[in-house]
PDB file of N, CA and C in Angstrom:
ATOM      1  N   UNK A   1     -68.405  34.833 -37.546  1.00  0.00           N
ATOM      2  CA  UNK A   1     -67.997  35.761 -36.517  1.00  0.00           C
ATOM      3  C   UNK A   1     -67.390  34.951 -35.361  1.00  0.00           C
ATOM      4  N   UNK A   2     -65.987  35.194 -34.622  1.00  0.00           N
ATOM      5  CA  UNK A   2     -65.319  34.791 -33.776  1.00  0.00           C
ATOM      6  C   UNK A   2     -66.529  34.693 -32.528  1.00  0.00           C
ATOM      7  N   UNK A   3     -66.347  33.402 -31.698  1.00  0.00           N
ATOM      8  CA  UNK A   3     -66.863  33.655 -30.107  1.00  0.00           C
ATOM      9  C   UNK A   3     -66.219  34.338 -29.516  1.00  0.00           C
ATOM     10  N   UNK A   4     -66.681  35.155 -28.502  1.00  0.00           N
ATOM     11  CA  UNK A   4     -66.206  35.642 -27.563  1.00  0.00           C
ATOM     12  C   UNK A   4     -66.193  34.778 -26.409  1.00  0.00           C
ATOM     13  N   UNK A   5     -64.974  34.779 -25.917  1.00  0.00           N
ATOM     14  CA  UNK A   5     -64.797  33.852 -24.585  1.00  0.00           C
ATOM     15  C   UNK A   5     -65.563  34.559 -22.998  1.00  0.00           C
ATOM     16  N   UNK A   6     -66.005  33.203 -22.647  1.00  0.00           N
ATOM     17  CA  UNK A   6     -66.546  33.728 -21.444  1.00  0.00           C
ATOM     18  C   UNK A   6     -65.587  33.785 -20.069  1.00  0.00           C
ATOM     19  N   UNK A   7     -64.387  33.320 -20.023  1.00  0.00           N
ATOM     20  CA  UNK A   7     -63.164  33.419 -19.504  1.00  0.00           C
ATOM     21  C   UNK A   7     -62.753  34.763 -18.935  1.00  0.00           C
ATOM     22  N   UNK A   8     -62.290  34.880 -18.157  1.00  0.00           N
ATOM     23  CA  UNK A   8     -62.178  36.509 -18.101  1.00  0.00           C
ATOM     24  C   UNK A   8     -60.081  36.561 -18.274  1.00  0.00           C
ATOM     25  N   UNK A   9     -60.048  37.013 -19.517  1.00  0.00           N
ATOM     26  CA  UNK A   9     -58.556  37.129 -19.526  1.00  0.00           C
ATOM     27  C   UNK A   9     -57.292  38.513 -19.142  1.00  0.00           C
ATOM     28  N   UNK A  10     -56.764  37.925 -18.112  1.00  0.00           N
ATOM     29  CA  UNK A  10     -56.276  39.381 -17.950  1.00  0.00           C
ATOM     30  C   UNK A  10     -54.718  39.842 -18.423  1.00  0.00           C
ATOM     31  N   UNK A  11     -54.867  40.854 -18.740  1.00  0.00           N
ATOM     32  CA  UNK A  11     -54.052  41.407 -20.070  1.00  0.00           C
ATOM     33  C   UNK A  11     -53.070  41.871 -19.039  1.00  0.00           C
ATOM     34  N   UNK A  12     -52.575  41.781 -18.300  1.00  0.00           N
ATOM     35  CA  UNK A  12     -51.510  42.408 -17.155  1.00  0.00           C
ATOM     36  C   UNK A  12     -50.390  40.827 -16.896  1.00  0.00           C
ATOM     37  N   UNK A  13     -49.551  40.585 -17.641  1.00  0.00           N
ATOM     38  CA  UNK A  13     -48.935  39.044 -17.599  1.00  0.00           C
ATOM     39  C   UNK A  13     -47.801  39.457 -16.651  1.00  0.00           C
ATOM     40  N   UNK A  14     -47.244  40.334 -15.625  1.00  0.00           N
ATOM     41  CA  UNK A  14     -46.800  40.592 -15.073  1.00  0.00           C
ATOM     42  C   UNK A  14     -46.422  39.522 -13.818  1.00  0.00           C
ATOM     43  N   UNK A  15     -47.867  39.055 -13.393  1.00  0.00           N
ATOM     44  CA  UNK A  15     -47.511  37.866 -13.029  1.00  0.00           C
ATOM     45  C   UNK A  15     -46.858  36.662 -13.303  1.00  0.00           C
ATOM     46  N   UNK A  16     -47.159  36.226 -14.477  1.00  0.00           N
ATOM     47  CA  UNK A  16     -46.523  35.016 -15.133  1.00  0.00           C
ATOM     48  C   UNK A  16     -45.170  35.649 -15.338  1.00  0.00           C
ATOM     49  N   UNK A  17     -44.665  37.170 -15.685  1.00  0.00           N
ATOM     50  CA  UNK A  17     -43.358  37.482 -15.863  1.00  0.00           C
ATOM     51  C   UNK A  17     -42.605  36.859 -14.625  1.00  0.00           C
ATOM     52  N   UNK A  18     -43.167  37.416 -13.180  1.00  0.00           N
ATOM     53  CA  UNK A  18     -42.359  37.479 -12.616  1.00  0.00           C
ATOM     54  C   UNK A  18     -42.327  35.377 -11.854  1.00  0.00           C
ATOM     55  N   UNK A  19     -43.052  34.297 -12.155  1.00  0.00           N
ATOM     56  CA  UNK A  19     -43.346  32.945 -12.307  1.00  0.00           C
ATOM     57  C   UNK A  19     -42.322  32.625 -12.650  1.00  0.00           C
ATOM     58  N   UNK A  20     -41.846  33.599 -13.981  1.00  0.00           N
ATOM     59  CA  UNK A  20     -40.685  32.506 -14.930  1.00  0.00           C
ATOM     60  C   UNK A  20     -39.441  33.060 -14.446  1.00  0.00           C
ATOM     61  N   UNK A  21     -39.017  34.463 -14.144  1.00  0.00           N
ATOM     62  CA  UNK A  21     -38.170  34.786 -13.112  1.00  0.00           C
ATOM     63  C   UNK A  21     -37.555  33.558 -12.471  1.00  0.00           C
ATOM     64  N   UNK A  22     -38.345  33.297 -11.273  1.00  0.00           N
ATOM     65  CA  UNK A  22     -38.294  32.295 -10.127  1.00  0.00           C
ATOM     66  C   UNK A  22     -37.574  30.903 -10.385  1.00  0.00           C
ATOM     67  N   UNK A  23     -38.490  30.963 -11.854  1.00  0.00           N
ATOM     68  CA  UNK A  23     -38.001  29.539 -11.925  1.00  0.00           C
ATOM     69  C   UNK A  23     -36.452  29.496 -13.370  1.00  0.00           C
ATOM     70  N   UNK A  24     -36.408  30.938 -13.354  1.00  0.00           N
ATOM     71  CA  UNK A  24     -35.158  30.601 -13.422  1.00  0.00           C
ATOM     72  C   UNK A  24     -33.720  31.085 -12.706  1.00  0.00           C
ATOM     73  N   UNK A  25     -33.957  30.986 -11.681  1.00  0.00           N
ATOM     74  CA  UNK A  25     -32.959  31.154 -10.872  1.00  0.00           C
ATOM     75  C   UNK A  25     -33.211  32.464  -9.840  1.00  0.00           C
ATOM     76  N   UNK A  26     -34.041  33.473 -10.631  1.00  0.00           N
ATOM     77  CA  UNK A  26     -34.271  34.905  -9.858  1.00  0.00           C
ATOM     78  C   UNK A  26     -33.264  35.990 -11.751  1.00  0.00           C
ATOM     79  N   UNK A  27     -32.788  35.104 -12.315  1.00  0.00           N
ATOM     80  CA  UNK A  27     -32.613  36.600 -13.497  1.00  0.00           C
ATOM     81  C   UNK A  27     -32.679  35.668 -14.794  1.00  0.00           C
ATOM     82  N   UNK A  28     -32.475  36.160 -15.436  1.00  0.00           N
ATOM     83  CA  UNK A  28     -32.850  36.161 -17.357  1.00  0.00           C
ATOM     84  C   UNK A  28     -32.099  37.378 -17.864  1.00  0.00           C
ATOM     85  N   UNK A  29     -32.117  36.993 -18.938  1.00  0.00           N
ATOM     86  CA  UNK A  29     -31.317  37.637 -19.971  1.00  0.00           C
ATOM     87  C   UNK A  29     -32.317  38.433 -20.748  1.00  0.00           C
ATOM     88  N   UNK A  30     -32.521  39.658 -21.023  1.00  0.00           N
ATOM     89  CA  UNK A  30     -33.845  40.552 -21.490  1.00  0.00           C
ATOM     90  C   UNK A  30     -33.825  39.965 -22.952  1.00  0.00           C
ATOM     91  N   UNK A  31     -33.071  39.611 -23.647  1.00  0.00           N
ATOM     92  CA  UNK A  31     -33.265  39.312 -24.987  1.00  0.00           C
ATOM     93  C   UNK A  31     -33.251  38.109 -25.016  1.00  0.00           C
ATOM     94  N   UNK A  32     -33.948  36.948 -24.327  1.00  0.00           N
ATOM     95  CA  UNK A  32     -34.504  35.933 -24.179  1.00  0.00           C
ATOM     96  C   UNK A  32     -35.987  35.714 -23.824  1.00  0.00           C
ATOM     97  N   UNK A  33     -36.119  37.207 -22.681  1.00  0.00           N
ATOM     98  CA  UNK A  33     -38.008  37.129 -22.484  1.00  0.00           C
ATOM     99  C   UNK A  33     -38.460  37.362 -23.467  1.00  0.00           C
ATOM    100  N   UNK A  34     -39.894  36.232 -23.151  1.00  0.00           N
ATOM    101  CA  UNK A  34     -40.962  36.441 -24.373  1.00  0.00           C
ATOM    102  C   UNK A  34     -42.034  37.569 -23.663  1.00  0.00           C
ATOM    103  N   UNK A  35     -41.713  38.124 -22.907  1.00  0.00           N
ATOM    104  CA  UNK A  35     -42.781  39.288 -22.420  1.00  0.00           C
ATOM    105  C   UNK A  35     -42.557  40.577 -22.966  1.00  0.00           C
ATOM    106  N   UNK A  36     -43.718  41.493 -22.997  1.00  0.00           N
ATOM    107  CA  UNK A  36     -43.462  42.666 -23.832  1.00  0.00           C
ATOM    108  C   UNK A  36     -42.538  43.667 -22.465  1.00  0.00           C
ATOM    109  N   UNK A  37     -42.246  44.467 -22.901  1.00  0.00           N
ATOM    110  CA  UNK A  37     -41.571  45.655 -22.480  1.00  0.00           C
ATOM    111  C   UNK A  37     -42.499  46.799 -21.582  1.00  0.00           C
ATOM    112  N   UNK A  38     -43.523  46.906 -21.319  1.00  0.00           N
ATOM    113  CA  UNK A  38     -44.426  47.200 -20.727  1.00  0.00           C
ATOM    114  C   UNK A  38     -44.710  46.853 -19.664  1.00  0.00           C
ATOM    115  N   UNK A  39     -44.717  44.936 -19.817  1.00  0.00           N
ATOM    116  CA  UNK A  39     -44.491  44.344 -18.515  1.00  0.00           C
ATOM    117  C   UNK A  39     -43.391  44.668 -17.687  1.00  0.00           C
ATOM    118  N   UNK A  40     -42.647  44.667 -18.392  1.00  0.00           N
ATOM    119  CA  UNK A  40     -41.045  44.485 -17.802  1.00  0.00           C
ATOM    120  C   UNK A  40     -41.103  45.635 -17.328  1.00  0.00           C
ATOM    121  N   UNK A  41     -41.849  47.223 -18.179  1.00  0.00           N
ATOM    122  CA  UNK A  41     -41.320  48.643 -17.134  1.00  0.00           C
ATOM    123  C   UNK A  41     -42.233  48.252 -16.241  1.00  0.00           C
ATOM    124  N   UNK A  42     -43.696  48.165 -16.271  1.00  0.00           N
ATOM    125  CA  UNK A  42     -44.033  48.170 -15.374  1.00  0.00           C
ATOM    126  C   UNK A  42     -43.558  47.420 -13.898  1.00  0.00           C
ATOM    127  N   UNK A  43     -42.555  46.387 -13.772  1.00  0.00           N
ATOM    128  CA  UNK A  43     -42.670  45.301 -12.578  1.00  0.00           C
ATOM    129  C   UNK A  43     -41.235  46.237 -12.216  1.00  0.00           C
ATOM    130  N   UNK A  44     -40.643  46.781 -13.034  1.00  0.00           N
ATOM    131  CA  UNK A  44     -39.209  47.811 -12.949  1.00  0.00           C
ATOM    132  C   UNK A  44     -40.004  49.217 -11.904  1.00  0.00           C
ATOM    133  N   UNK A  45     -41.554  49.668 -12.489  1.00  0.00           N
ATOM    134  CA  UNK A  45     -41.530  50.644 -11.504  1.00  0.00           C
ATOM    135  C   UNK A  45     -42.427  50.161 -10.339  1.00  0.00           C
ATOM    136  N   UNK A  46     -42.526  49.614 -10.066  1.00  0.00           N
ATOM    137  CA  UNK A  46     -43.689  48.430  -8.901  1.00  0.00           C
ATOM    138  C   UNK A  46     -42.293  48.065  -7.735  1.00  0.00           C
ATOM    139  N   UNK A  47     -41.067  48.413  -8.245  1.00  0.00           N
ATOM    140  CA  UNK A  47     -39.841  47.733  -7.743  1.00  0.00           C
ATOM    141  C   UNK A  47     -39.823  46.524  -7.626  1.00  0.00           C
ATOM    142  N   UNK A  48     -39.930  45.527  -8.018  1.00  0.00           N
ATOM    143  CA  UNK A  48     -40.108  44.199  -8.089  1.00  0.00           C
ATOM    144  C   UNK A  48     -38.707  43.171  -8.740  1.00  0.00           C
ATOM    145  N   UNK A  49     -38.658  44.421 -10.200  1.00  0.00           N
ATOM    146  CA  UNK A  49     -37.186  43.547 -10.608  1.00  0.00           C
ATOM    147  C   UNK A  49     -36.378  44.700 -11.069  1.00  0.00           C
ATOM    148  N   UNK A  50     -35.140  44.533 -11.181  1.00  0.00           N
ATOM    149  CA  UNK A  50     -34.197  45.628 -12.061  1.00  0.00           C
ATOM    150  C   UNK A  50     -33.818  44.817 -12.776  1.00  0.00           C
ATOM    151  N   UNK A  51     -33.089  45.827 -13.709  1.00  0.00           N
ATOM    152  CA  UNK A  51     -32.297  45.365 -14.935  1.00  0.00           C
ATOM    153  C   UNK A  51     -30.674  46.106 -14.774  1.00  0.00           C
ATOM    154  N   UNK A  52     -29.893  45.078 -14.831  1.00  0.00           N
ATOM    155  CA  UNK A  52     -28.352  45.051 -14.759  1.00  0.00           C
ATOM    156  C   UNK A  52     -27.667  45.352 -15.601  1.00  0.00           C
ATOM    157  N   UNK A  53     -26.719  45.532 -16.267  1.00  0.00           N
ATOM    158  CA  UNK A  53     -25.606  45.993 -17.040  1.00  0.00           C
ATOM    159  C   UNK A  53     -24.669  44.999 -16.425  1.00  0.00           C
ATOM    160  N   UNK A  54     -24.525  43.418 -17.111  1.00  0.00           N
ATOM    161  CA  UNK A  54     -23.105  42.854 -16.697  1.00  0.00           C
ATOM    162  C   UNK A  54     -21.966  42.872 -17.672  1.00  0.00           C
ATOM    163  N   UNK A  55     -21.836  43.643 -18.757  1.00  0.00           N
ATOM    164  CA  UNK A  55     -21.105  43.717 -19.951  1.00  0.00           C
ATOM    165  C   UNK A  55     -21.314  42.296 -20.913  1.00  0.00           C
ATOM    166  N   UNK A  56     -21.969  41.698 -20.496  1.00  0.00           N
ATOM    167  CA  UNK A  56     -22.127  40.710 -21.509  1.00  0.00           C
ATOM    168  C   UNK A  56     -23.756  40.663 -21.868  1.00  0.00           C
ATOM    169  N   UNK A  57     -24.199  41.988 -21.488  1.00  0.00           N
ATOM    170  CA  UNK A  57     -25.640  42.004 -21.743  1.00  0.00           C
ATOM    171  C   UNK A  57     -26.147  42.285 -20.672  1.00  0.00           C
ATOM    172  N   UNK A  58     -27.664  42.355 -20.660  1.00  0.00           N
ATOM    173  CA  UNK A  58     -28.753  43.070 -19.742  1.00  0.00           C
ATOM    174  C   UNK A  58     -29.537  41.900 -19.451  1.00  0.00           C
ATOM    175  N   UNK A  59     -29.475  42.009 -17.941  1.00  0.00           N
ATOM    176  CA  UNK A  59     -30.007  41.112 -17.225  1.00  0.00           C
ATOM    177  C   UNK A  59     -31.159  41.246 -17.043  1.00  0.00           C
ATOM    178  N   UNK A  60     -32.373  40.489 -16.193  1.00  0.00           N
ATOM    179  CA  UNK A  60     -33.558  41.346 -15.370  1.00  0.00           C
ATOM    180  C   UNK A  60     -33.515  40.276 -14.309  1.00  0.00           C
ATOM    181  N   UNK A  61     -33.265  40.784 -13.120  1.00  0.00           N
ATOM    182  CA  UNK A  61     -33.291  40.219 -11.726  1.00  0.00           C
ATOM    183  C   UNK A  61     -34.518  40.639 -11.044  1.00  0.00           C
ATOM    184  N   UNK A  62     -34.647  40.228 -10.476  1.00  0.00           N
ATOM    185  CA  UNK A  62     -35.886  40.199  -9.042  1.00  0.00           C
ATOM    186  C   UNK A  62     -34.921  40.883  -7.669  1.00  0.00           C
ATOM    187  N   UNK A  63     -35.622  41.796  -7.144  1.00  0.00           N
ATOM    188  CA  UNK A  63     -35.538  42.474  -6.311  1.00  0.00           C
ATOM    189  C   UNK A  63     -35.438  41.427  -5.097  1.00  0.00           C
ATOM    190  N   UNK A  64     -34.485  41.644  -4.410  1.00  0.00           N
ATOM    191  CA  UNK A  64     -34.366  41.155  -2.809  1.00  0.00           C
ATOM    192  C   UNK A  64     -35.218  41.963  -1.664  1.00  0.00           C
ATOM    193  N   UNK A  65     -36.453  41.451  -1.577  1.00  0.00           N
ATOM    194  CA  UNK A  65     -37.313  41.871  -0.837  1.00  0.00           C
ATOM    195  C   UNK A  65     -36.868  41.583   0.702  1.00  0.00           C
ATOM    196  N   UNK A  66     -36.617  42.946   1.398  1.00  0.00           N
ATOM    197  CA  UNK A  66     -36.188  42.446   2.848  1.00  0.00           C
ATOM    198  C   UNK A  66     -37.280  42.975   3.814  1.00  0.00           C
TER     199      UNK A  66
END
């Protein structure tokens, strides 16, 4: 029987989504993230990042927080 970890892991990677954002420039290419789609709506309705239409594909940018 598997251990159970005493770690407390949290299933919301929203954070680390928006980590790798940053470090790449502030956008990505959606069919390059390794994050699920869940994350991504969710940080889309949190307003945090949108997703673009540049004709060469779909972006996901980070919101300019003013």
């Amino acid at each position: 029987m598997p251990r159970k970890s005493t770690h407390p892991t949290s299933t919301d990677h929203s954070s680390l989504c928006l980590q790798y954002l940053r470090r790449c420039g502030g956008s990505a290419r959606l069919c390059t993230i390794k994050f699920s789609l869940e994350v991504i709506q969710s940080l889309v309705n949190q307003r945090k990042v949108k997703i673009t239409n540049t004709g060469a594909g779909f972006y996901v940018q980070l919101e300019d927080v003013k």
